[in-house]
PDB file of N, CA and C in Angstrom:
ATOM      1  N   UNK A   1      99.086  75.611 108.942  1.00  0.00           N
ATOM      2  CA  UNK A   1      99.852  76.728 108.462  1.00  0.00           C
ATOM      3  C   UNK A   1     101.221  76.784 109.113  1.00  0.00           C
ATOM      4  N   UNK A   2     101.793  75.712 109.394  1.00  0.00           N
ATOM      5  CA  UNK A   2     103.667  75.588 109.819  1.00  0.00           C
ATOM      6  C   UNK A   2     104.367  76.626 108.846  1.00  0.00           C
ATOM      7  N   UNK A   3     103.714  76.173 107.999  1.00  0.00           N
ATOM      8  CA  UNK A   3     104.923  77.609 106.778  1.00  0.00           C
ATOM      9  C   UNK A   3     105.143  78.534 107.910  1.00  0.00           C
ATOM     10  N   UNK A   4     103.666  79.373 108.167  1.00  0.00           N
ATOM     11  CA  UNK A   4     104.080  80.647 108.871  1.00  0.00           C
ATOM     12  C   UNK A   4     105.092  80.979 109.695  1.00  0.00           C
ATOM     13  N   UNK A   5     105.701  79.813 110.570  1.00  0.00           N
ATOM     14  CA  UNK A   5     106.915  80.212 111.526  1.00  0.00           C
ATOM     15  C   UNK A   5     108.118  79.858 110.797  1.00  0.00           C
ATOM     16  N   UNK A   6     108.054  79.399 109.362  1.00  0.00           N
ATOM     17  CA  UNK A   6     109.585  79.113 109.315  1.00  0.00           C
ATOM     18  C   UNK A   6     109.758  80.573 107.845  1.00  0.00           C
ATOM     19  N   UNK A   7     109.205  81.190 107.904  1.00  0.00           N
ATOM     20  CA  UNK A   7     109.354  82.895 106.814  1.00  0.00           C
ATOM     21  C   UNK A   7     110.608  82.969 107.263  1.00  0.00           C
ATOM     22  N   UNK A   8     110.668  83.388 108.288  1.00  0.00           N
ATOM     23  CA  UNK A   8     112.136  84.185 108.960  1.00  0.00           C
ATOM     24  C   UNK A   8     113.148  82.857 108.233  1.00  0.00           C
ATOM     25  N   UNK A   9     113.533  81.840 108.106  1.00  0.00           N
ATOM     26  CA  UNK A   9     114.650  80.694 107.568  1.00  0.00           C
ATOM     27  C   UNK A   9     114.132  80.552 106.233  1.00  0.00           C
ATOM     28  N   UNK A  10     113.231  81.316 105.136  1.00  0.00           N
ATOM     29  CA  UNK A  10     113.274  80.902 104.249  1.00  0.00           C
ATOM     30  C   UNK A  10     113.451  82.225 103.578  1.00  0.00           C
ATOM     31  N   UNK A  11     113.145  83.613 104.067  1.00  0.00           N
ATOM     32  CA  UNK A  11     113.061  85.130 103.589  1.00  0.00           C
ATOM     33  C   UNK A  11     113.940  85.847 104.248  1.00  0.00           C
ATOM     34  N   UNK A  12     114.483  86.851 104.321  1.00  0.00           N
ATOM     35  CA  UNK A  12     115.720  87.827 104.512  1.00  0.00           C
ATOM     36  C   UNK A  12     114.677  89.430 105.285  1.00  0.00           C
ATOM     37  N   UNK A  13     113.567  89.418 103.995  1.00  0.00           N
ATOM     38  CA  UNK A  13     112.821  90.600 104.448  1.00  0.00           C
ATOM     39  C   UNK A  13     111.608  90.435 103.364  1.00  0.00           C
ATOM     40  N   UNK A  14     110.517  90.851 103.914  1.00  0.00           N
ATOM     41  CA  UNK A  14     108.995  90.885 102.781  1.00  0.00           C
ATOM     42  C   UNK A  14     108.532  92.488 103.318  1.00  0.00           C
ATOM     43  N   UNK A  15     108.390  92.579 102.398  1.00  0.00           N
ATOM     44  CA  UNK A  15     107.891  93.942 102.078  1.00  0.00           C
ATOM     45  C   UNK A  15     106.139  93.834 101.181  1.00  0.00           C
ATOM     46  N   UNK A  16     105.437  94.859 102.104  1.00  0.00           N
ATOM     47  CA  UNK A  16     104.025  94.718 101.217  1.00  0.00           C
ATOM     48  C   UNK A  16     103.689  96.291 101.002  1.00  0.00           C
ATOM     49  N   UNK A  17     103.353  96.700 100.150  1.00  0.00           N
ATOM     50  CA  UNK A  17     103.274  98.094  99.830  1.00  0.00           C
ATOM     51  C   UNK A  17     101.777  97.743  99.400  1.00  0.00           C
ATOM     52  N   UNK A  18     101.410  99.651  99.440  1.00  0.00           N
ATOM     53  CA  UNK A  18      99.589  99.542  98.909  1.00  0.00           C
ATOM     54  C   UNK A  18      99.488 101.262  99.141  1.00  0.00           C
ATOM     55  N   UNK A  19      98.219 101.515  98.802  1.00  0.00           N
ATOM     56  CA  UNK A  19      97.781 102.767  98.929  1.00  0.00           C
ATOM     57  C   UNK A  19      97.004 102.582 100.080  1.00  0.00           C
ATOM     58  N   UNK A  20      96.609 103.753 100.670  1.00  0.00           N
ATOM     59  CA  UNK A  20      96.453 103.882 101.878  1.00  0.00           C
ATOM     60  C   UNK A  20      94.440 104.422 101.721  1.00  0.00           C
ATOM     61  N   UNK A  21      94.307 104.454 100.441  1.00  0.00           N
ATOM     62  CA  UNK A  21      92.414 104.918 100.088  1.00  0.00           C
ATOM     63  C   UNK A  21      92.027 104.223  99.306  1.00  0.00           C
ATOM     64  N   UNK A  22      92.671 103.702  98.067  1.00  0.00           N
ATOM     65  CA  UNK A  22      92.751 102.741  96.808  1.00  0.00           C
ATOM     66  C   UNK A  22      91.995 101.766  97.205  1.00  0.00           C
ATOM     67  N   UNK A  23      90.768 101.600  96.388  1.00  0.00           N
ATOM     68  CA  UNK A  23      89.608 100.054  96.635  1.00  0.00           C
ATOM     69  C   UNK A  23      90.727  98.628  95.873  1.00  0.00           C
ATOM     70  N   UNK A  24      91.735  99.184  95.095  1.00  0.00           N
ATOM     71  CA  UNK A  24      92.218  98.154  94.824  1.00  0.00           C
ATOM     72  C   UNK A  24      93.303  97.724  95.903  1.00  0.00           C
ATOM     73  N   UNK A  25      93.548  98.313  96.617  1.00  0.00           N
ATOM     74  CA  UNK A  25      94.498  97.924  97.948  1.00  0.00           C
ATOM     75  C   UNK A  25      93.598  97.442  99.089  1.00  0.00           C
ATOM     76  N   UNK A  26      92.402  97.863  99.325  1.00  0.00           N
ATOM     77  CA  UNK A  26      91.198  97.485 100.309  1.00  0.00           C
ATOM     78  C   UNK A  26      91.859  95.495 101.139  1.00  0.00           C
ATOM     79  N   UNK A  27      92.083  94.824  99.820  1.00  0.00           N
ATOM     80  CA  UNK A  27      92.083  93.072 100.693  1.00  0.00           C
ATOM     81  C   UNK A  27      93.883  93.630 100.852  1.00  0.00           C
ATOM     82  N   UNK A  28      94.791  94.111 100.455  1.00  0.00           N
ATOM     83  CA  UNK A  28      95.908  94.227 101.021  1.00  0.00           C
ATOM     84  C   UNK A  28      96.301  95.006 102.536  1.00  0.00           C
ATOM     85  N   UNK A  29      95.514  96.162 102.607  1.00  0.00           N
ATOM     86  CA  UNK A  29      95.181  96.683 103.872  1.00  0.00           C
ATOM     87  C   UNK A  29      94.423  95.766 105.295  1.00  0.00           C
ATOM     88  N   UNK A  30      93.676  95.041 104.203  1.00  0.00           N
ATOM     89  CA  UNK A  30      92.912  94.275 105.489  1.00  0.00           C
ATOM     90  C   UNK A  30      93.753  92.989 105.810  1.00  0.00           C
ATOM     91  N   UNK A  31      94.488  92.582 104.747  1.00  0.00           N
ATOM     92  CA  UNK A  31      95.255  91.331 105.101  1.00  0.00           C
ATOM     93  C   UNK A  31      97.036  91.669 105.708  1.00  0.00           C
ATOM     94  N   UNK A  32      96.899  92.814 105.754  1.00  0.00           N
ATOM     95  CA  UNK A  32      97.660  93.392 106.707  1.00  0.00           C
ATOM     96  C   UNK A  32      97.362  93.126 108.188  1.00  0.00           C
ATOM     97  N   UNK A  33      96.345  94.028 108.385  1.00  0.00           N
ATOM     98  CA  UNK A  33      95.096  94.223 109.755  1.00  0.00           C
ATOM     99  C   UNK A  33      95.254  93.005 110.492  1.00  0.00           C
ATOM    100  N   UNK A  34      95.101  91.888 109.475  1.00  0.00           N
ATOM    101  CA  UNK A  34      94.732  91.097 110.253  1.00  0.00           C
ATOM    102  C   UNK A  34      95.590  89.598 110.253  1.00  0.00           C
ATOM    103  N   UNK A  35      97.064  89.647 109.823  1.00  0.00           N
ATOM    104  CA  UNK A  35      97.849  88.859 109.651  1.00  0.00           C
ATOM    105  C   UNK A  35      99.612  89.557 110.212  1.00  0.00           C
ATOM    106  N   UNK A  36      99.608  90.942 110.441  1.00  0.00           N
ATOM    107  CA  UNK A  36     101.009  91.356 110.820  1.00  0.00           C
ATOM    108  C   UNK A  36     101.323  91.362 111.882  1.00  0.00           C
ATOM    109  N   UNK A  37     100.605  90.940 112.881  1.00  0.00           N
ATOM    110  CA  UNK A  37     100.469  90.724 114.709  1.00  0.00           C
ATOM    111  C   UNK A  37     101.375  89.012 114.398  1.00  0.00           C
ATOM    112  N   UNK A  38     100.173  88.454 114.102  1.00  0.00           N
ATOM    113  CA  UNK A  38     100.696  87.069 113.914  1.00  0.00           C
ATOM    114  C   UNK A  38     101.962  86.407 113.534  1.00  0.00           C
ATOM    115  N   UNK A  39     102.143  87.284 112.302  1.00  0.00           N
ATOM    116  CA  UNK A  39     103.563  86.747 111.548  1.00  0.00           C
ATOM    117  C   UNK A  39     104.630  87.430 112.192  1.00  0.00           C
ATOM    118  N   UNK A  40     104.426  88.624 112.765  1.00  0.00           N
ATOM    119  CA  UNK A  40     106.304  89.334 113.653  1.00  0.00           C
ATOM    120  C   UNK A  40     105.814  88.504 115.034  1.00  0.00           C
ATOM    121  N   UNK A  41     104.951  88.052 115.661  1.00  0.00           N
ATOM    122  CA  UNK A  41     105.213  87.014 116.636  1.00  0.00           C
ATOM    123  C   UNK A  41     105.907  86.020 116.288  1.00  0.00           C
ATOM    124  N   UNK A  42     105.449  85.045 115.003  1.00  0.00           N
ATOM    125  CA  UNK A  42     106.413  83.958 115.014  1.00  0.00           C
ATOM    126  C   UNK A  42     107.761  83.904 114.226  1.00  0.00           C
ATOM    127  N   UNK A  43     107.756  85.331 113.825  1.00  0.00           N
ATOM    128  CA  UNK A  43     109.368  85.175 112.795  1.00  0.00           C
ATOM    129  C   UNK A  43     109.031  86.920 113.292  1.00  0.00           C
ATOM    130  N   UNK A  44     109.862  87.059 114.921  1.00  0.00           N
ATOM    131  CA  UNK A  44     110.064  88.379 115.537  1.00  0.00           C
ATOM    132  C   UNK A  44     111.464  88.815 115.091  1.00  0.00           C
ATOM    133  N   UNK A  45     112.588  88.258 114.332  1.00  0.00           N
ATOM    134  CA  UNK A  45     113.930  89.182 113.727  1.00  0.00           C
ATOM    135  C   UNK A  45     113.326  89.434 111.898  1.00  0.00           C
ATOM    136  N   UNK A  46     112.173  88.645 111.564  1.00  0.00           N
ATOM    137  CA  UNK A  46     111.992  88.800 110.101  1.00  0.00           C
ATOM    138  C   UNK A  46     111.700  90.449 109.590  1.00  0.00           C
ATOM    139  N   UNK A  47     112.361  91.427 109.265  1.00  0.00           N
ATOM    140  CA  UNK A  47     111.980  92.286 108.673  1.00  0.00           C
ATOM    141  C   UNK A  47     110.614  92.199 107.644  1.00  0.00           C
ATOM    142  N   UNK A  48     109.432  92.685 108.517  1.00  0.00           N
ATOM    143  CA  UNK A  48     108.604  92.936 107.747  1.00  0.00           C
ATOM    144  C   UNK A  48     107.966  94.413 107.895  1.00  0.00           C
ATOM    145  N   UNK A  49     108.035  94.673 106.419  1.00  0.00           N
ATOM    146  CA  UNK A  49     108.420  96.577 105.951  1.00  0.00           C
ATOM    147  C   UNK A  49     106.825  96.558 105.200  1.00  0.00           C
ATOM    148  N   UNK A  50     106.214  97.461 105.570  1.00  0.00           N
ATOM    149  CA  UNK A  50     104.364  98.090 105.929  1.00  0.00           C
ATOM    150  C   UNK A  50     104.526  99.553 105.202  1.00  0.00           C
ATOM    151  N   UNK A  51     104.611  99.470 103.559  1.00  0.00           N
ATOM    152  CA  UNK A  51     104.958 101.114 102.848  1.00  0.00           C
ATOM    153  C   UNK A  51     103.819 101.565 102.411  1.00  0.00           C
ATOM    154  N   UNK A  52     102.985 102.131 102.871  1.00  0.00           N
ATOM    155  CA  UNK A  52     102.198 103.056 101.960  1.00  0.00           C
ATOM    156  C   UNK A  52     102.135 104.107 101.318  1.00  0.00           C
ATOM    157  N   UNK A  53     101.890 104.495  99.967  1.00  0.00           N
ATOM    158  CA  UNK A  53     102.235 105.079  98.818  1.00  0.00           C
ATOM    159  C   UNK A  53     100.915 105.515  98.311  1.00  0.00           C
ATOM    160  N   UNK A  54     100.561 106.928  98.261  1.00  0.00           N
ATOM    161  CA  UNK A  54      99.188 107.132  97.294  1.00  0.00           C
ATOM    162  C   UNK A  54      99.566 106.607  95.766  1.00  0.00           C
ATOM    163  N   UNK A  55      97.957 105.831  95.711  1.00  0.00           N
ATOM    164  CA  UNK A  55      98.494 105.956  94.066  1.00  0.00           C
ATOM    165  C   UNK A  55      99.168 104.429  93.442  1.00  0.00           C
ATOM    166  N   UNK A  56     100.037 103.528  94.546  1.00  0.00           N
ATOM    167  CA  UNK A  56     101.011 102.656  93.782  1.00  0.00           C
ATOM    168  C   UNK A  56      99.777 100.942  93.968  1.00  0.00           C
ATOM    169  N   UNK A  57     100.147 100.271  93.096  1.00  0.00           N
ATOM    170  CA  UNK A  57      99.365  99.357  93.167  1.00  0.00           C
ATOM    171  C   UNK A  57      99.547  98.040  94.574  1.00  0.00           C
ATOM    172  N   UNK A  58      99.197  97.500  94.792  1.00  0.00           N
ATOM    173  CA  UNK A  58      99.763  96.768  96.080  1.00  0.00           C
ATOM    174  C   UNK A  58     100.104  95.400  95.732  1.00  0.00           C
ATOM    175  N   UNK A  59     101.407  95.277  96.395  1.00  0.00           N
ATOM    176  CA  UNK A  59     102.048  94.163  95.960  1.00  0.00           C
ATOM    177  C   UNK A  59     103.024  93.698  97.087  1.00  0.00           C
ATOM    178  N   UNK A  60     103.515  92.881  96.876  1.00  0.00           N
ATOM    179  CA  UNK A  60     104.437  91.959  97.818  1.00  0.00           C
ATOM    180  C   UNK A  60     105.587  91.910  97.460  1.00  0.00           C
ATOM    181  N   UNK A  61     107.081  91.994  98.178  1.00  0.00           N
ATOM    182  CA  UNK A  61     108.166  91.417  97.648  1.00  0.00           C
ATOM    183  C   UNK A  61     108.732  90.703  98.528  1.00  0.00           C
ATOM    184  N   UNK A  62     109.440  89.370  98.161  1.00  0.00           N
ATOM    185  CA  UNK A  62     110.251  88.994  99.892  1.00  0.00           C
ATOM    186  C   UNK A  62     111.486  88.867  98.797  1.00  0.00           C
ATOM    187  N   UNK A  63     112.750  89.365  99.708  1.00  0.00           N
ATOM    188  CA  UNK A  63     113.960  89.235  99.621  1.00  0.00           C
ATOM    189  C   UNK A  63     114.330  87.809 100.663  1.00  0.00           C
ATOM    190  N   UNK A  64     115.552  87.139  99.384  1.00  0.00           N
ATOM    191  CA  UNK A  64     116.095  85.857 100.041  1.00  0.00           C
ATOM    192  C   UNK A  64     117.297  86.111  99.868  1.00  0.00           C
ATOM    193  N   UNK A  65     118.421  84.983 100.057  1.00  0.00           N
ATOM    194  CA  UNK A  65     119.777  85.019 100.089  1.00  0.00           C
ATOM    195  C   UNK A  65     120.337  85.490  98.894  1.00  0.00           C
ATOM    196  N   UNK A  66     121.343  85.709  99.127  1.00  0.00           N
ATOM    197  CA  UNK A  66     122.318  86.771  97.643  1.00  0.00           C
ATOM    198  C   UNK A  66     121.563  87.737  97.218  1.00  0.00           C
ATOM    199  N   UNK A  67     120.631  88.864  98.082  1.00  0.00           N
ATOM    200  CA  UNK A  67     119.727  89.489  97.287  1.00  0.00           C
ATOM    201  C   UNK A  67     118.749  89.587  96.076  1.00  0.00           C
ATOM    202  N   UNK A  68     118.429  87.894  96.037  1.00  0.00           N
ATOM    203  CA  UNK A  68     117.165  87.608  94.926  1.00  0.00           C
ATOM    204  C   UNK A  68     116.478  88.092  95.748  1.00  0.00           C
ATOM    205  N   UNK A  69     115.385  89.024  94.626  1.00  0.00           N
ATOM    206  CA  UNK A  69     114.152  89.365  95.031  1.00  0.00           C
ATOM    207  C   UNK A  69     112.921  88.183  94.196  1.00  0.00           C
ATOM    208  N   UNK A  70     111.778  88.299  94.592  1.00  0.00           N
ATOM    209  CA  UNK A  70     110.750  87.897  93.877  1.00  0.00           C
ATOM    210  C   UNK A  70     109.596  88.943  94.515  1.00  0.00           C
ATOM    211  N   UNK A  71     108.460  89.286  93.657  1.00  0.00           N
ATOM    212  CA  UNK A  71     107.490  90.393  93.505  1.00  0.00           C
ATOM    213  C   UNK A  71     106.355  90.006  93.445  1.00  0.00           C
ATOM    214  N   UNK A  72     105.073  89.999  93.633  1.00  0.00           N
ATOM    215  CA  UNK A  72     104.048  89.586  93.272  1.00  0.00           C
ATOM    216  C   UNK A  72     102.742  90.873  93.396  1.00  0.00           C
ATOM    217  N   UNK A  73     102.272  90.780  92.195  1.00  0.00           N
ATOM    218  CA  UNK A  73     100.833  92.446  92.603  1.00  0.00           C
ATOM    219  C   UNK A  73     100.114  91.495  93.022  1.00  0.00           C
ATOM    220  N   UNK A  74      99.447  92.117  94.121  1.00  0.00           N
ATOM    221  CA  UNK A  74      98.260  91.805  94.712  1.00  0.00           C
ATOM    222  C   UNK A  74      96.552  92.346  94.747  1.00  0.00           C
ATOM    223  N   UNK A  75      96.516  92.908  92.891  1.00  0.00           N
ATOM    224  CA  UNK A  75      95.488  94.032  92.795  1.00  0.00           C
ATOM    225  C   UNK A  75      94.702  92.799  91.906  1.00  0.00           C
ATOM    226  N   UNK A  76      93.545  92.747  92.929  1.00  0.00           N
ATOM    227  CA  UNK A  76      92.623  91.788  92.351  1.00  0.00           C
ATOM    228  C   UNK A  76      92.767  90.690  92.830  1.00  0.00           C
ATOM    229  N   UNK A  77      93.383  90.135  94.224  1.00  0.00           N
ATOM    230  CA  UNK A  77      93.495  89.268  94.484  1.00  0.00           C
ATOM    231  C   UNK A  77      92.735  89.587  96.090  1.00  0.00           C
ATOM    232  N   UNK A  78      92.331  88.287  96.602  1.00  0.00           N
ATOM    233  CA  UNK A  78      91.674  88.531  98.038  1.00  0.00           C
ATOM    234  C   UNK A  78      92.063  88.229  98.892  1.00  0.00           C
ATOM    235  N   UNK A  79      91.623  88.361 100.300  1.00  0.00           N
ATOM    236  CA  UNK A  79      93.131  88.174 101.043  1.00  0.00           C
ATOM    237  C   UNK A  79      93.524  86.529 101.137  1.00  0.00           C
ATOM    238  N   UNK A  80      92.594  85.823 101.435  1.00  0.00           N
ATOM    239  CA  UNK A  80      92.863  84.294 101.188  1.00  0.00           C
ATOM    240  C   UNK A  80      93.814  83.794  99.876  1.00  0.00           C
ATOM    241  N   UNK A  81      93.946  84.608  98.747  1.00  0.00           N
ATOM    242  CA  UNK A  81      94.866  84.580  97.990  1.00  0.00           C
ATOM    243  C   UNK A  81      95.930  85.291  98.072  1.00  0.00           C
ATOM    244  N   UNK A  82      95.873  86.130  98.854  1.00  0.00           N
ATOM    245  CA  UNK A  82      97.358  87.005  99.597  1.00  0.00           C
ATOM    246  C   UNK A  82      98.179  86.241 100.153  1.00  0.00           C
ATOM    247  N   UNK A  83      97.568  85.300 101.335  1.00  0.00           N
ATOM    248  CA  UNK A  83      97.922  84.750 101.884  1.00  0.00           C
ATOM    249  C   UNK A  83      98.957  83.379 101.393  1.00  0.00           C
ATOM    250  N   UNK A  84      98.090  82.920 100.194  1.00  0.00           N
ATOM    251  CA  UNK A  84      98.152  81.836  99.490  1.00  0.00           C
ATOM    252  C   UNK A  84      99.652  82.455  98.844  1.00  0.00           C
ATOM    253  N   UNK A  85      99.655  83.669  98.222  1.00  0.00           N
ATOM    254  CA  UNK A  85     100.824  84.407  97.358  1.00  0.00           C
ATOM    255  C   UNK A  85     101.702  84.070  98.539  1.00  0.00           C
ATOM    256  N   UNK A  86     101.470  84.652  99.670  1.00  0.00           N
ATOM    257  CA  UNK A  86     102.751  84.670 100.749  1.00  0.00           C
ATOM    258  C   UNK A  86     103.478  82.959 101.252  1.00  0.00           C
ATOM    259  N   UNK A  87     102.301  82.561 101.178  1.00  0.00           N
ATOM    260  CA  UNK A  87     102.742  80.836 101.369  1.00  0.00           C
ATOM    261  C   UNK A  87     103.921  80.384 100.418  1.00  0.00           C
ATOM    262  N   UNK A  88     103.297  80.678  98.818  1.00  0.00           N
ATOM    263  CA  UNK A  88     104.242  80.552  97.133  1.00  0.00           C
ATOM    264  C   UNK A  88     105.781  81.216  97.664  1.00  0.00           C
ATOM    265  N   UNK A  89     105.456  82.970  98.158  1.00  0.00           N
ATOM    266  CA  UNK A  89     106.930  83.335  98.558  1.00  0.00           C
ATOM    267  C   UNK A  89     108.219  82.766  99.299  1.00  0.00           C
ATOM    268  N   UNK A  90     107.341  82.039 100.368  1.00  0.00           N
ATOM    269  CA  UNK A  90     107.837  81.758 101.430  1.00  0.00           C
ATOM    270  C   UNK A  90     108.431  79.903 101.445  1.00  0.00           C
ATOM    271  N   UNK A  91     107.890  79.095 100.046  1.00  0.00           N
ATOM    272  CA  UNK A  91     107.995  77.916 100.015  1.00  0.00           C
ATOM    273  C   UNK A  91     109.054  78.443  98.309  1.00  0.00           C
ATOM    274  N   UNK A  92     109.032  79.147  97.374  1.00  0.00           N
ATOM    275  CA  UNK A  92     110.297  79.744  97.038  1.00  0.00           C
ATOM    276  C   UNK A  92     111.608  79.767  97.196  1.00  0.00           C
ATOM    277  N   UNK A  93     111.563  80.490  98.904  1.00  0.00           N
ATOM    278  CA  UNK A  93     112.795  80.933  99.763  1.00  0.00           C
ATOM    279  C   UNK A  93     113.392  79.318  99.399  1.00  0.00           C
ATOM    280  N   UNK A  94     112.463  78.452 100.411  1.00  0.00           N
ATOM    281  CA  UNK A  94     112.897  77.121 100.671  1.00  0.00           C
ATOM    282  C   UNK A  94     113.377  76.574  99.737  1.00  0.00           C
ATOM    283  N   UNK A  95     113.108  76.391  98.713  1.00  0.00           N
ATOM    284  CA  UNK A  95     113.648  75.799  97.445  1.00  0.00           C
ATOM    285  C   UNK A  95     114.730  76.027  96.799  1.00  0.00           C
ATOM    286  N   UNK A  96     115.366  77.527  97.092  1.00  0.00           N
ATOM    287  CA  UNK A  96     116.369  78.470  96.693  1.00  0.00           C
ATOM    288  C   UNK A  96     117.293  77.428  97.933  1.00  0.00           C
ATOM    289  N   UNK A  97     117.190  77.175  98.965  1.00  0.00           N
ATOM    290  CA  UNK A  97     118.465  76.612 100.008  1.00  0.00           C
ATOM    291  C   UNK A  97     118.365  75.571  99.254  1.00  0.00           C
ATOM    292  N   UNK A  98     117.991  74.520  98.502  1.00  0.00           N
ATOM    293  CA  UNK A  98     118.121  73.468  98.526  1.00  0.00           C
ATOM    294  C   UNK A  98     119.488  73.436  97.271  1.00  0.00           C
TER     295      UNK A  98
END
């Protein structure tokens, strides 16, 4: 998992939003829990923004250079595919420098 330390040189800022009771936010909450220690250790200037919202579906965005965004819902997905989404975001970024 090398991706994980190079987010910060390929993303600007990721943002993950979710509801805070919602069974459909349940693997976004937990893949929070248990992945946001890890990732501001190895990309510690990467803005990563933790919004909870009653009610909104949970999803991902990472901002890259010139203010492209890209978005992804994460309702119905598990966290091993969260993860997998965040890998797609983050190998994106990279492709955008080239």
């Amino acid at each position: 998992m090398a991706w994980r330390n190079q987010l910060s040189r390929n993303l600007k800022e990721l943002r993950i939003l979710f509801c805070q009771t919602s069974p459909a936010s349940a693997p976004a909450r937990s893949f929070v829990e248990k992945n946001y220690k890890d990732l501001k250790t190895l990309n510690p200037k990467l803005p990563i923004l933790i919004r909870e919202c009653r009610g909104i579906e949970p999803q991902m965005c990472a901002r890259y250079d010139m203010g492209v965004e890209k978005g992804i819902r994460l309702e119905g997905l598990s966290e091993p595919q969260i993860l997998k989404a965040l890998e797609d975001l983050a190998k994106a970024g990279a492709s955008t420098k080239a």
